[in-house]
Protein backbone atom coordinates (compact mmCIF):
# COMPACT_ATOMS: atom_id res chain seq x y z
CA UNK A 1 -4.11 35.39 32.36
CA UNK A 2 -4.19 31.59 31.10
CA UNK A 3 -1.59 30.88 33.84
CA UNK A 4 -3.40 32.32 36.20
CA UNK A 5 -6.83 30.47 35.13
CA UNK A 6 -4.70 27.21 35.54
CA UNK A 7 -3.26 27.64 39.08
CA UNK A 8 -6.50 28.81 40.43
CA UNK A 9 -8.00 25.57 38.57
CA UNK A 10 -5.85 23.57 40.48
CA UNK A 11 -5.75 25.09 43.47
CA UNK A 12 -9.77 24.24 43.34
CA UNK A 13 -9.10 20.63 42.07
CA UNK A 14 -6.77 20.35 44.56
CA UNK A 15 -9.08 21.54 47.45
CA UNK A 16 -12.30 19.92 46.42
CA UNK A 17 -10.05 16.05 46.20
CA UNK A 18 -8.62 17.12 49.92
CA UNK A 19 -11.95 17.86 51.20
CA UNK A 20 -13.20 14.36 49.55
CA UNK A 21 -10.15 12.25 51.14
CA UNK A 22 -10.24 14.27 54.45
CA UNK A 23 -13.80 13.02 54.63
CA UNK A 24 -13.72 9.27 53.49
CA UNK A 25 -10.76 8.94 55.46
CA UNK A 26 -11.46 10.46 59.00
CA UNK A 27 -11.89 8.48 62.14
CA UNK A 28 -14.25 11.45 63.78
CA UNK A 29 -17.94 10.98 63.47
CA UNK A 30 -19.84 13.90 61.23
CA UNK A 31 -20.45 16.45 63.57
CA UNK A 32 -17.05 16.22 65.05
CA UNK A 33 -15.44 17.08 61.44
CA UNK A 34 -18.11 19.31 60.90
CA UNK A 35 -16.86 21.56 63.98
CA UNK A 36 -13.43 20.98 63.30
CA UNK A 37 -13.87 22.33 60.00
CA UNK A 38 -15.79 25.10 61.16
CA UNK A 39 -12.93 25.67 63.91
CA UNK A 40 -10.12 25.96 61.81
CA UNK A 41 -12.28 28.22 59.00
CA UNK A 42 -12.70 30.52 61.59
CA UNK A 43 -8.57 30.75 62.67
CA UNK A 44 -7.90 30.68 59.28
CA UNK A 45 -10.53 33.88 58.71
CA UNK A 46 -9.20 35.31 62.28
CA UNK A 47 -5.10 35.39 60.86
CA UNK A 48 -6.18 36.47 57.45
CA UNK A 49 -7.49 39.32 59.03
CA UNK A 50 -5.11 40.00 61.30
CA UNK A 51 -2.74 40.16 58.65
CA UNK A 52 -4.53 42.45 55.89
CA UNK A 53 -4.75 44.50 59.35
CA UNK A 54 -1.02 44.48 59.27
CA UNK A 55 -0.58 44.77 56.14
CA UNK A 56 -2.54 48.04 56.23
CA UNK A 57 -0.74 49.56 58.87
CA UNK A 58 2.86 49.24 57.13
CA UNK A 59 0.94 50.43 53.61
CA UNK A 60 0.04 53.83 55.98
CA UNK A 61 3.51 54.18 56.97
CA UNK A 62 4.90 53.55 54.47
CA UNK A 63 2.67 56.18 52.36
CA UNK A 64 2.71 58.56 55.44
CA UNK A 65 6.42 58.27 55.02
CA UNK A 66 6.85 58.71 51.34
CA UNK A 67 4.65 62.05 51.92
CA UNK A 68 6.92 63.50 54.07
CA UNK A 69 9.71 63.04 51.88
């Protein structure tokens, strides 16, 4: 559990200091990084999706499969 406490401590850290340097750093005015972070939120919500869709779908099989047997 403490290892898992750490790497989700620095995956945080590690986020929140990206998001800081992505913003003090980019040439696009406010709103433009404002939509481009909204943008790529939304792809990034759209393929996590897509995949627990997927990821579904072989779990059904899979269990379908192991029924059978």
């Amino acid at each position: 559990m403490n290892k898992v406490f750490s790497f989700m401590a620095g995956l945080i850290s590690g986020a929140l200091v990206g998001g800081v340097i992505a913003v003090l750093f980019t040439p696009a005015s406010g709103e433009d990084l404002k939509q481009g972070v909204v943008d790529r939120w939304h792809l990034a919500l759209e393929e996590a999706q897509n995949a627990r869709d997927q990821k579904r779908i072989e779990l059904e099989a899979a269990y379908r499969e192991a029924a059978v047997s």
